[in-house]
PDB file of N, CA and C in Angstrom:
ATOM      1  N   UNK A   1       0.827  -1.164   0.000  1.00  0.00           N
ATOM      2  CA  UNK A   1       0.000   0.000   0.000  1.00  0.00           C
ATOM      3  C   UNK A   1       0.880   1.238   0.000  1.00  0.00           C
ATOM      4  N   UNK A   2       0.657   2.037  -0.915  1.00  0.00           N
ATOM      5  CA  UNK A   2       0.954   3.475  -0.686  1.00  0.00           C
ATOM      6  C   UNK A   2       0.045   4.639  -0.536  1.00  0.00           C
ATOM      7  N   UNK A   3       0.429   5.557  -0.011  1.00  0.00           N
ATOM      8  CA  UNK A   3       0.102   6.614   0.213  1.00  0.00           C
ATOM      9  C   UNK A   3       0.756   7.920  -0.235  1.00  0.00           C
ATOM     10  N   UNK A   4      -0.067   9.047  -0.947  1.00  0.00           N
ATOM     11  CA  UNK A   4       0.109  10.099  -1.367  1.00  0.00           C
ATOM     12  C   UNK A   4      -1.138  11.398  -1.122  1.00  0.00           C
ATOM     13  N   UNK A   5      -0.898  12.820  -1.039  1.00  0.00           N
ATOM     14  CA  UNK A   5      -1.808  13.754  -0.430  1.00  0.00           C
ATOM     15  C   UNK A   5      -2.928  13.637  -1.654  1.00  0.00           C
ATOM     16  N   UNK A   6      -2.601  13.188  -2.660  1.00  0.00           N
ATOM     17  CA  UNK A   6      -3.982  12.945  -3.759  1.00  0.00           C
ATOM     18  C   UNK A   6      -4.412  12.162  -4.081  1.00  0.00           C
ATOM     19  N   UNK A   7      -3.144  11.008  -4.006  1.00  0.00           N
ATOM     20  CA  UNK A   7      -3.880   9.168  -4.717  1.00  0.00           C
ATOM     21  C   UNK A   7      -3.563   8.667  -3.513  1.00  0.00           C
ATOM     22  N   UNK A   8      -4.422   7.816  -3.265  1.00  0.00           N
ATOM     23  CA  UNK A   8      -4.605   6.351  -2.282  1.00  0.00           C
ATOM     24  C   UNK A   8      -4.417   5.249  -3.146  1.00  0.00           C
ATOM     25  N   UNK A   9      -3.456   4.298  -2.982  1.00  0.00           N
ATOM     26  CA  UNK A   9      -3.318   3.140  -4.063  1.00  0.00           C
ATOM     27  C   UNK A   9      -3.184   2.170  -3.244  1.00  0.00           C
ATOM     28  N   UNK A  10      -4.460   1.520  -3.437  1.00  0.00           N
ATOM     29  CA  UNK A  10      -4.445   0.185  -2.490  1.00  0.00           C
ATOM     30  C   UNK A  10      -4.558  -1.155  -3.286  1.00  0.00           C
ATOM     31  N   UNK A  11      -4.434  -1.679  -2.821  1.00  0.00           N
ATOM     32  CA  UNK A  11      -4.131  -3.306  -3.385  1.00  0.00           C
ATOM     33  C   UNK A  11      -4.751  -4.327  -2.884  1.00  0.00           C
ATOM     34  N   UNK A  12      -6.098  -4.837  -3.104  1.00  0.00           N
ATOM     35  CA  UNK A  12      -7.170  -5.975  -2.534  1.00  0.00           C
ATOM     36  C   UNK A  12      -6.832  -7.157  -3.027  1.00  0.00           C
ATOM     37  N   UNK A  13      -6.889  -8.223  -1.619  1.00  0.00           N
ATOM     38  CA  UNK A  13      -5.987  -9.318  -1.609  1.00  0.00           C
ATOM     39  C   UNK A  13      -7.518 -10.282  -1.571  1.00  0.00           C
ATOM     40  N   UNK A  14      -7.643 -11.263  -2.170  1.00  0.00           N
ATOM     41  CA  UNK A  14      -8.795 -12.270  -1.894  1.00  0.00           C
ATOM     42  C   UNK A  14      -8.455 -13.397  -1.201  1.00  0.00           C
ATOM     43  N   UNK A  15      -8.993 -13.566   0.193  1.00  0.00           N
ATOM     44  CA  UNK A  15      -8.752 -14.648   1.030  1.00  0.00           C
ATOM     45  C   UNK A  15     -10.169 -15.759   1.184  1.00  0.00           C
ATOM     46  N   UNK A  16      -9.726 -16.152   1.757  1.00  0.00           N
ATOM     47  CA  UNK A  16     -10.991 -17.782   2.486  1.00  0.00           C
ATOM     48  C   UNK A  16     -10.810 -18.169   3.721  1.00  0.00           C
ATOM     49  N   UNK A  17     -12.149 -17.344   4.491  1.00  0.00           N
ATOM     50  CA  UNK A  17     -12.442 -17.817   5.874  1.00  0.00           C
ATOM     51  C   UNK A  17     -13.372 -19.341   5.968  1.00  0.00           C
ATOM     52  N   UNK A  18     -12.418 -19.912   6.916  1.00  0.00           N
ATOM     53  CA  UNK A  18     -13.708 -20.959   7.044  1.00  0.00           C
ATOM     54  C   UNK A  18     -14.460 -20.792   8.393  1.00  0.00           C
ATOM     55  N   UNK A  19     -15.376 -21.064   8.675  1.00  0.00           N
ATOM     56  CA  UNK A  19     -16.553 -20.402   9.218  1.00  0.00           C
ATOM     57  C   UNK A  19     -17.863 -21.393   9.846  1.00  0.00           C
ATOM     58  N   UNK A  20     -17.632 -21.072  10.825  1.00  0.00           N
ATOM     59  CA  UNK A  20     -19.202 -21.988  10.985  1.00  0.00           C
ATOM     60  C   UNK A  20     -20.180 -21.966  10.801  1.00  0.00           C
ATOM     61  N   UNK A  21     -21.035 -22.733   9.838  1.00  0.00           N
ATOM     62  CA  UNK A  21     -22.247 -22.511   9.157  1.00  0.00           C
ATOM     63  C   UNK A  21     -23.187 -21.635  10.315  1.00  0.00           C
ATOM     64  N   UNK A  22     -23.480 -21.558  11.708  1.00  0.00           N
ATOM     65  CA  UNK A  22     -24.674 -21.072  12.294  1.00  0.00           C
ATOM     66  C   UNK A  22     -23.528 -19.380  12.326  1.00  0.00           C
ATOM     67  N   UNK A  23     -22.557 -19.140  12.339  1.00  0.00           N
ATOM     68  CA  UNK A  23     -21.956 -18.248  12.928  1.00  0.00           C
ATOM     69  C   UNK A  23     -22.145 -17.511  11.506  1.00  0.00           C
ATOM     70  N   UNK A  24     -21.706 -17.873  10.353  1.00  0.00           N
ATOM     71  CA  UNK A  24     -22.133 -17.362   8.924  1.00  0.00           C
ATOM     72  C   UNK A  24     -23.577 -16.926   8.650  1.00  0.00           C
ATOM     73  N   UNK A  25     -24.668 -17.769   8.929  1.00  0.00           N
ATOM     74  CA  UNK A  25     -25.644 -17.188   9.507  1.00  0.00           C
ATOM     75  C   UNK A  25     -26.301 -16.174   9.589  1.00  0.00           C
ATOM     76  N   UNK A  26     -25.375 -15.829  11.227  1.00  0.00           N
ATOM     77  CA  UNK A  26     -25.301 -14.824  12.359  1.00  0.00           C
ATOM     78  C   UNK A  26     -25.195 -13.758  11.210  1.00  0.00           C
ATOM     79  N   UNK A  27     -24.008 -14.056  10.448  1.00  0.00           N
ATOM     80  CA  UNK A  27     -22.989 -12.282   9.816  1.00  0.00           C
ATOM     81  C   UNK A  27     -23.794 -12.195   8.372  1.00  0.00           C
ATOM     82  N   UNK A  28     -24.327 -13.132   8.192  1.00  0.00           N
ATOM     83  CA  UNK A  28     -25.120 -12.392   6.758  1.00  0.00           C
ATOM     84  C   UNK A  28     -26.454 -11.491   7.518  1.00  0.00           C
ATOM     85  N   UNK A  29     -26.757 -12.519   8.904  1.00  0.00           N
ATOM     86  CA  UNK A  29     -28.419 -11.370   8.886  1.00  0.00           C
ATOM     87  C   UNK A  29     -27.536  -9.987   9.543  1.00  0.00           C
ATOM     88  N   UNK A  30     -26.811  -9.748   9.964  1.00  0.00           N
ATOM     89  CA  UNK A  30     -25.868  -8.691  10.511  1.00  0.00           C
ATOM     90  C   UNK A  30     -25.697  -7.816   9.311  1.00  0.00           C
ATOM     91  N   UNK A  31     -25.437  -8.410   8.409  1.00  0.00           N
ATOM     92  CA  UNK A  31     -25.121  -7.611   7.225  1.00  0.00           C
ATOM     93  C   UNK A  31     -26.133  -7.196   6.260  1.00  0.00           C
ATOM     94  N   UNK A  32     -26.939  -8.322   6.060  1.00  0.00           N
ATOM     95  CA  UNK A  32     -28.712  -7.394   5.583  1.00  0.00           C
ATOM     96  C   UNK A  32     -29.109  -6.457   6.316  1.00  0.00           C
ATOM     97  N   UNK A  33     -29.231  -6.455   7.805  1.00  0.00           N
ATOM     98  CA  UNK A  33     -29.509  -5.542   8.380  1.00  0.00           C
ATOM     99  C   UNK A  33     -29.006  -4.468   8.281  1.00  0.00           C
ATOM    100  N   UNK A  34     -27.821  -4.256   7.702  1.00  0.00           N
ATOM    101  CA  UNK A  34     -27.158  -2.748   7.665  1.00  0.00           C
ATOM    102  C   UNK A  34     -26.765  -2.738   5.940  1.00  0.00           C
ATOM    103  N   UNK A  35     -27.688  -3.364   5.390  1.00  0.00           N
ATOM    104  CA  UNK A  35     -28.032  -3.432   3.583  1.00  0.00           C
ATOM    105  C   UNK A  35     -26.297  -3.581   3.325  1.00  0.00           C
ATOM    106  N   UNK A  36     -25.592  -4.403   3.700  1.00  0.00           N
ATOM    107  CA  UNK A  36     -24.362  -4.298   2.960  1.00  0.00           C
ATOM    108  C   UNK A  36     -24.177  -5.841   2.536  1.00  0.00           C
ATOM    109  N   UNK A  37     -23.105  -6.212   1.661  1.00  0.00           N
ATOM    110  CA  UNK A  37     -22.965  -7.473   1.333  1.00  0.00           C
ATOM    111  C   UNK A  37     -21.903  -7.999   2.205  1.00  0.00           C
ATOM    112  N   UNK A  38     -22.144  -9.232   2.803  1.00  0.00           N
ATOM    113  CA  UNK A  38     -21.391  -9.861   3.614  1.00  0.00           C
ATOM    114  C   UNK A  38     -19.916  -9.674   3.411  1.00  0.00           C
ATOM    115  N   UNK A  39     -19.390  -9.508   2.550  1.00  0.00           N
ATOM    116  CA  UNK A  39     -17.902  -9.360   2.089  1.00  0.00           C
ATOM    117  C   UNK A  39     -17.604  -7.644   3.235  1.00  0.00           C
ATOM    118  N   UNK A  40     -18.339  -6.750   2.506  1.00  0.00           N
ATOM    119  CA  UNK A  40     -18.557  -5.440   3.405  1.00  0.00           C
ATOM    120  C   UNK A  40     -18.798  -5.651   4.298  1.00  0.00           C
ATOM    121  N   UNK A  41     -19.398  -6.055   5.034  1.00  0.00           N
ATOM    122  CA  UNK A  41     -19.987  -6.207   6.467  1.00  0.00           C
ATOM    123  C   UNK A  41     -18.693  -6.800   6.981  1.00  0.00           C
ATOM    124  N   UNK A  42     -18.585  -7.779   6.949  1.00  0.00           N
ATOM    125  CA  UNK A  42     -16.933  -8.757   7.416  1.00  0.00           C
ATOM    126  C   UNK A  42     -15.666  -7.482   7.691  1.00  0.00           C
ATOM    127  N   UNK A  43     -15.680  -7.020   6.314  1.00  0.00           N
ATOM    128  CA  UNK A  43     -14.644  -5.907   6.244  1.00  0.00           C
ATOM    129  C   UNK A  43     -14.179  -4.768   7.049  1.00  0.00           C
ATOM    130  N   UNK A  44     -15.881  -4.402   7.190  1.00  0.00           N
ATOM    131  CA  UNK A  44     -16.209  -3.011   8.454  1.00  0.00           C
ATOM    132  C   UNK A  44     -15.969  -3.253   9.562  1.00  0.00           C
ATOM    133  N   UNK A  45     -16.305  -4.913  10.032  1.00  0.00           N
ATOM    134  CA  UNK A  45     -16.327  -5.234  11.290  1.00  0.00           C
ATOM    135  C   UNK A  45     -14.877  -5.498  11.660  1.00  0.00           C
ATOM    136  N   UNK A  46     -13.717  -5.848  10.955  1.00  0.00           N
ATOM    137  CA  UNK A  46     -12.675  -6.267  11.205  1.00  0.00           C
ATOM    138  C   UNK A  46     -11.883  -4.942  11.511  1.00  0.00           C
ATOM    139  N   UNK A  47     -12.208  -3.924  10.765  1.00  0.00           N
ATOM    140  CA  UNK A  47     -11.404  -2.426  10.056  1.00  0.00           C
ATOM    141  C   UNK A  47     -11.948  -1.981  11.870  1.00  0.00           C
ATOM    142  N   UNK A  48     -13.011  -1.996  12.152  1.00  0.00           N
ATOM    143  CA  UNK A  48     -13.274  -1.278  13.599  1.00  0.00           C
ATOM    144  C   UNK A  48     -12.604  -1.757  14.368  1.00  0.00           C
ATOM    145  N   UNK A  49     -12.138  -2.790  14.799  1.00  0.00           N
ATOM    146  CA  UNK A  49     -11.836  -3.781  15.093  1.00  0.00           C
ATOM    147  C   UNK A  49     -10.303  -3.634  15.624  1.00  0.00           C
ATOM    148  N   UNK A  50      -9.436  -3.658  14.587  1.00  0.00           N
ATOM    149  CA  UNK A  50      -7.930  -3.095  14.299  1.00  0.00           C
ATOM    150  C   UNK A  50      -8.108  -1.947  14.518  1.00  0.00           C
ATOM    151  N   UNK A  51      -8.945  -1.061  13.915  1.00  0.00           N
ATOM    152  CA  UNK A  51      -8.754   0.396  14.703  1.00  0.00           C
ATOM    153  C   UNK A  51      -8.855   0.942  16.298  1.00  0.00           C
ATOM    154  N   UNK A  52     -10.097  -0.157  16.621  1.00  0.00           N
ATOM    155  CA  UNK A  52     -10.144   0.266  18.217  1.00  0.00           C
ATOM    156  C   UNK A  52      -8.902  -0.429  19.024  1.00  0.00           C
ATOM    157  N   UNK A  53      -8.008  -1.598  18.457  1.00  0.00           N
ATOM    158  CA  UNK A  53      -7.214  -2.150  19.368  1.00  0.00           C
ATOM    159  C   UNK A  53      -6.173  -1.007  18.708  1.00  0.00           C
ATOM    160  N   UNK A  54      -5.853  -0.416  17.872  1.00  0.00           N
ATOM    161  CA  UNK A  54      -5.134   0.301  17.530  1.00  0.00           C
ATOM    162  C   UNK A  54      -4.393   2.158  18.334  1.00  0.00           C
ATOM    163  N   UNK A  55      -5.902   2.193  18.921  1.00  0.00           N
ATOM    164  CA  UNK A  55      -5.908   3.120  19.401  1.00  0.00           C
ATOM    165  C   UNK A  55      -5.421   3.065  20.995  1.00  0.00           C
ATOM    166  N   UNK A  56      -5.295   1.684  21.500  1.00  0.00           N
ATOM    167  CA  UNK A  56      -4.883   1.845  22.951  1.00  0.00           C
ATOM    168  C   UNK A  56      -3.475   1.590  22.735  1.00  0.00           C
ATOM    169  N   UNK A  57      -3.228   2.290  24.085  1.00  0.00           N
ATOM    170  CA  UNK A  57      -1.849   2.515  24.206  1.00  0.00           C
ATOM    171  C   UNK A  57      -1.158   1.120  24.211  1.00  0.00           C
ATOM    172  N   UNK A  58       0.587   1.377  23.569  1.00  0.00           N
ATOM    173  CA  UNK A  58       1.244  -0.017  23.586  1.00  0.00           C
ATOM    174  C   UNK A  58       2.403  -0.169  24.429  1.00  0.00           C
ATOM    175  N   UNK A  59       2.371  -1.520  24.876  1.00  0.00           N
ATOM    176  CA  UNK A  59       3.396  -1.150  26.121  1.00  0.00           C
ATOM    177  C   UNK A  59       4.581  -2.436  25.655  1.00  0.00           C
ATOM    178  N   UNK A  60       5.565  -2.141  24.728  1.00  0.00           N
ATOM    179  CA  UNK A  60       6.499  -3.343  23.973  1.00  0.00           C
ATOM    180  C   UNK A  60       6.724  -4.118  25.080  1.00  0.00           C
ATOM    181  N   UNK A  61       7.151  -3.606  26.022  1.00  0.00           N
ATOM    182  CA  UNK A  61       8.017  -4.817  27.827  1.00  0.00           C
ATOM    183  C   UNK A  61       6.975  -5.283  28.336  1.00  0.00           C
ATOM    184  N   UNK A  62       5.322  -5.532  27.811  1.00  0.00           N
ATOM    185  CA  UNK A  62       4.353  -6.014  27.970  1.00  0.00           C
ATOM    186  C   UNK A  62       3.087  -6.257  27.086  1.00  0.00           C
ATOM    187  N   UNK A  63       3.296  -6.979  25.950  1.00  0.00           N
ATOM    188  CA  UNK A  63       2.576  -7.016  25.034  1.00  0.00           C
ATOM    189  C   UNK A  63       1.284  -7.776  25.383  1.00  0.00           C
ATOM    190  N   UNK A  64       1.197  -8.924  26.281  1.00  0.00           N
ATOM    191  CA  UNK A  64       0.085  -9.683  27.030  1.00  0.00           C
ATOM    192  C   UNK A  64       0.295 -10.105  28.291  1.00  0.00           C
ATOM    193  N   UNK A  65      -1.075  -9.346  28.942  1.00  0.00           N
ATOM    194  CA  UNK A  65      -1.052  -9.640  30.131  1.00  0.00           C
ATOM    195  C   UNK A  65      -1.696 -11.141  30.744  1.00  0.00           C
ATOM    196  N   UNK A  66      -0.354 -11.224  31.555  1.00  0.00           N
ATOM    197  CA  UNK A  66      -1.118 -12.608  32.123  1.00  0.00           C
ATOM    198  C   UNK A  66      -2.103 -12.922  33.067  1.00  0.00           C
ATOM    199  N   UNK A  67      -2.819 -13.900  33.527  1.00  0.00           N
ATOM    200  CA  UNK A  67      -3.815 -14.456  33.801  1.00  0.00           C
ATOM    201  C   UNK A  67      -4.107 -13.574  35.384  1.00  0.00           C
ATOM    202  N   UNK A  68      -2.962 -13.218  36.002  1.00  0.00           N
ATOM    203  CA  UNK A  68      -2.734 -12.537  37.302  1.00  0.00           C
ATOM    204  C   UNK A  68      -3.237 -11.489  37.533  1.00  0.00           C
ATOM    205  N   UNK A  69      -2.705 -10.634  36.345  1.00  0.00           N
ATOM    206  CA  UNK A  69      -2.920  -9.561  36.002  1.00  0.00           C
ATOM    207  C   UNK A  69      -3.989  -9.098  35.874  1.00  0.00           C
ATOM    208  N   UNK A  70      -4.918 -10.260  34.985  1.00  0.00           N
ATOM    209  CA  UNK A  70      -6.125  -9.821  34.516  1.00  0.00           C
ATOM    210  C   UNK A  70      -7.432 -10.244  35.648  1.00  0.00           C
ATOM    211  N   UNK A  71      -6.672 -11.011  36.424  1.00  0.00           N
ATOM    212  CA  UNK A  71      -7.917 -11.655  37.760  1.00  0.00           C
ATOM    213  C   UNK A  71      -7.656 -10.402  38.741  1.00  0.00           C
ATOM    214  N   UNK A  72      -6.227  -9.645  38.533  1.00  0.00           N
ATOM    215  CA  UNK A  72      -6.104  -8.376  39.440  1.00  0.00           C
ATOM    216  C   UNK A  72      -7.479  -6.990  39.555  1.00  0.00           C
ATOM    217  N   UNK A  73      -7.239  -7.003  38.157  1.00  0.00           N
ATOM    218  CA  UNK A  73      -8.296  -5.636  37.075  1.00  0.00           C
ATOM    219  C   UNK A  73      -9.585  -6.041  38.148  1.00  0.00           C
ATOM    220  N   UNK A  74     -10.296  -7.150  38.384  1.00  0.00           N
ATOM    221  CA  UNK A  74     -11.826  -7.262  38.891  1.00  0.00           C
ATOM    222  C   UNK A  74     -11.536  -6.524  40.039  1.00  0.00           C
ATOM    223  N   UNK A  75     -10.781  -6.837  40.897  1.00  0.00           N
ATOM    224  CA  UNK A  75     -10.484  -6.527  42.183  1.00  0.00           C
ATOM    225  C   UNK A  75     -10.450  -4.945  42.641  1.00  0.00           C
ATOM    226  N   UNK A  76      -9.426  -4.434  41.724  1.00  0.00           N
ATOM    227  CA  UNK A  76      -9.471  -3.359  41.453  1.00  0.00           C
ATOM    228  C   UNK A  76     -10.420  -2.144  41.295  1.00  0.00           C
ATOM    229  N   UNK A  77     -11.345  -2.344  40.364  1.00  0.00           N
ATOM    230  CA  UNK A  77     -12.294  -2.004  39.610  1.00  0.00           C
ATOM    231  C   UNK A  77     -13.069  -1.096  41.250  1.00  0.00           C
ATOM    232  N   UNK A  78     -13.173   0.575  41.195  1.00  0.00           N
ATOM    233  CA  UNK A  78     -14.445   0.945  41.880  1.00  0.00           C
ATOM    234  C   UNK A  78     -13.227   1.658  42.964  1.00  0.00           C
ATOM    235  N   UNK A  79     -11.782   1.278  43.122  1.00  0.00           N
ATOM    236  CA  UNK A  79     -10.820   1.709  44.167  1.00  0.00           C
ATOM    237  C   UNK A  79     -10.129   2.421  43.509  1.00  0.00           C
ATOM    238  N   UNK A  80     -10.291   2.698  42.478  1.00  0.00           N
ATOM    239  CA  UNK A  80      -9.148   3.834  41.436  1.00  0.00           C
ATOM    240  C   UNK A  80      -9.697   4.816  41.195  1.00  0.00           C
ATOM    241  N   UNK A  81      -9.490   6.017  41.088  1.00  0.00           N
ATOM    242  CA  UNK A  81     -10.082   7.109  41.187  1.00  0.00           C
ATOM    243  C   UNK A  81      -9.328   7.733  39.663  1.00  0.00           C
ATOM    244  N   UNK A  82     -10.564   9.118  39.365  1.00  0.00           N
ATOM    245  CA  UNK A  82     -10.138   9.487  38.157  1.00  0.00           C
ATOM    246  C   UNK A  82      -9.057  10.035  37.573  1.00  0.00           C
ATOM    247  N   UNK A  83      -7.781  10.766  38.702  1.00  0.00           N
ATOM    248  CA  UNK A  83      -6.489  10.834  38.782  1.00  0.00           C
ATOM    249  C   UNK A  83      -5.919   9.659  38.844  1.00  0.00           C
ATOM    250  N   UNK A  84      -5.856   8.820  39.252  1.00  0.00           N
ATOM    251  CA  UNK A  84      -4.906   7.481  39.516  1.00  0.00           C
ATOM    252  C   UNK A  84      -5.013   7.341  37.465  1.00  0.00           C
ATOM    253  N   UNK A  85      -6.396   7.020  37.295  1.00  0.00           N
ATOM    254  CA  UNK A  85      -6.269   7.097  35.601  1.00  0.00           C
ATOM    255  C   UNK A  85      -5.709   7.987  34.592  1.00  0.00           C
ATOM    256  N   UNK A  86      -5.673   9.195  34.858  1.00  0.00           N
ATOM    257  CA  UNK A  86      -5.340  10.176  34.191  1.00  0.00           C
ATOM    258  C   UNK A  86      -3.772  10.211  34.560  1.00  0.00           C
ATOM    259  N   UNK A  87      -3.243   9.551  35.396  1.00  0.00           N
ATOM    260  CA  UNK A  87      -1.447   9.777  35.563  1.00  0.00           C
ATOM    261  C   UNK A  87      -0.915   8.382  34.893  1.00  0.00           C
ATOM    262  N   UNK A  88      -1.860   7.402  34.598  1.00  0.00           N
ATOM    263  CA  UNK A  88      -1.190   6.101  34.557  1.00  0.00           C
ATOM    264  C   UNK A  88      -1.683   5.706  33.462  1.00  0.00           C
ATOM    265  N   UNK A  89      -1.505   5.294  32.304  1.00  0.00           N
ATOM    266  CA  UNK A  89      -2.113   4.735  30.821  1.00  0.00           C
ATOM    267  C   UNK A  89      -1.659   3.383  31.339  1.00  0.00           C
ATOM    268  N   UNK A  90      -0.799   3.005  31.511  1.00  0.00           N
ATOM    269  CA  UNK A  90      -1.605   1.736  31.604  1.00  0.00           C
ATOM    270  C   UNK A  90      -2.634   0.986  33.067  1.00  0.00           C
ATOM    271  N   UNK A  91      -2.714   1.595  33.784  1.00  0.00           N
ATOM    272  CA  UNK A  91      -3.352   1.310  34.514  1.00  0.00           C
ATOM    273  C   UNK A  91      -4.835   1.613  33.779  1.00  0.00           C
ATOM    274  N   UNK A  92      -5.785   2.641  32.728  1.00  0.00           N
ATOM    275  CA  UNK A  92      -6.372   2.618  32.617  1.00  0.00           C
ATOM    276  C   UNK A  92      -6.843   1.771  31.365  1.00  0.00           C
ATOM    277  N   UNK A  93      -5.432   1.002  30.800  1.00  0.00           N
ATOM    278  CA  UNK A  93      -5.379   0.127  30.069  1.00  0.00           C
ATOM    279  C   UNK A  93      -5.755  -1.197  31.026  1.00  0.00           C
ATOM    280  N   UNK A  94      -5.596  -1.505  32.030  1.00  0.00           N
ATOM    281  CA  UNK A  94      -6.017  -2.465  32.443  1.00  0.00           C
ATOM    282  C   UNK A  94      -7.302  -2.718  32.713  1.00  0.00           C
ATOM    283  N   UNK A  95      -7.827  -1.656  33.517  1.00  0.00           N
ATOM    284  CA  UNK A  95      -9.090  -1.981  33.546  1.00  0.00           C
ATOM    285  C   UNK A  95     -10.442  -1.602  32.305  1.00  0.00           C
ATOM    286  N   UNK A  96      -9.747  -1.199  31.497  1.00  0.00           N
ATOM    287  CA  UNK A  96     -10.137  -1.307  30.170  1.00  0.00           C
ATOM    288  C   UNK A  96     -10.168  -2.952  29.394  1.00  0.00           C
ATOM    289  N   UNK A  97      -9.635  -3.458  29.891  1.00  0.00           N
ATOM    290  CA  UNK A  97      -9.917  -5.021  29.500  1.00  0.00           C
ATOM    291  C   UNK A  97     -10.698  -5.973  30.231  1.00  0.00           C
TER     292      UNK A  97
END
């Protein structure tokens, strides 16, 4: 893919999901419902998808948190106040998961 301030030149790759017939289903009435064709619908949902994990902060010396960590976040939850969040990204990365 490139990018320029006038042309966008993108390059569409054709793949094959396999899929479970009731879960396929699920994403076509998902996708009538919002009049698009399942190919679109799939597309939008993935693109939000990568964008919203895109947007939280990344921490390289911790790419996944472990099981500890994440049984910590419940505990947590209701004892952190809106400064403790606002000084700490990842702390509000945690309980964001």
């Amino acid at each position: 893919m490139r990018f320029t301030m006038e042309t966008r030149v993108t390059t569409r790759k054709q793949t094959i999901l396999r899929l479970d017939e009731a879960f396929l289903d699920r994403l076509k009435y998902y996708a009538d419902r919002q009049h698009k064709s399942l190919n679109a619908y799939v597309e939008s949902v993935l693109r939000a998808e990568v964008e919203k994990r895109e947007e939280l902060p990344h921490f390289p010396s911790c790419p996944e948190l472990s099981s500890g960590i994440k049984a910590l976040s419940g505990i947590l939850e209701g004892k952190i106040t809106q400064k403790d969040l606002d000084e700490d990204d990842r702390l509000a990365y945690l309980l964001s998961r």
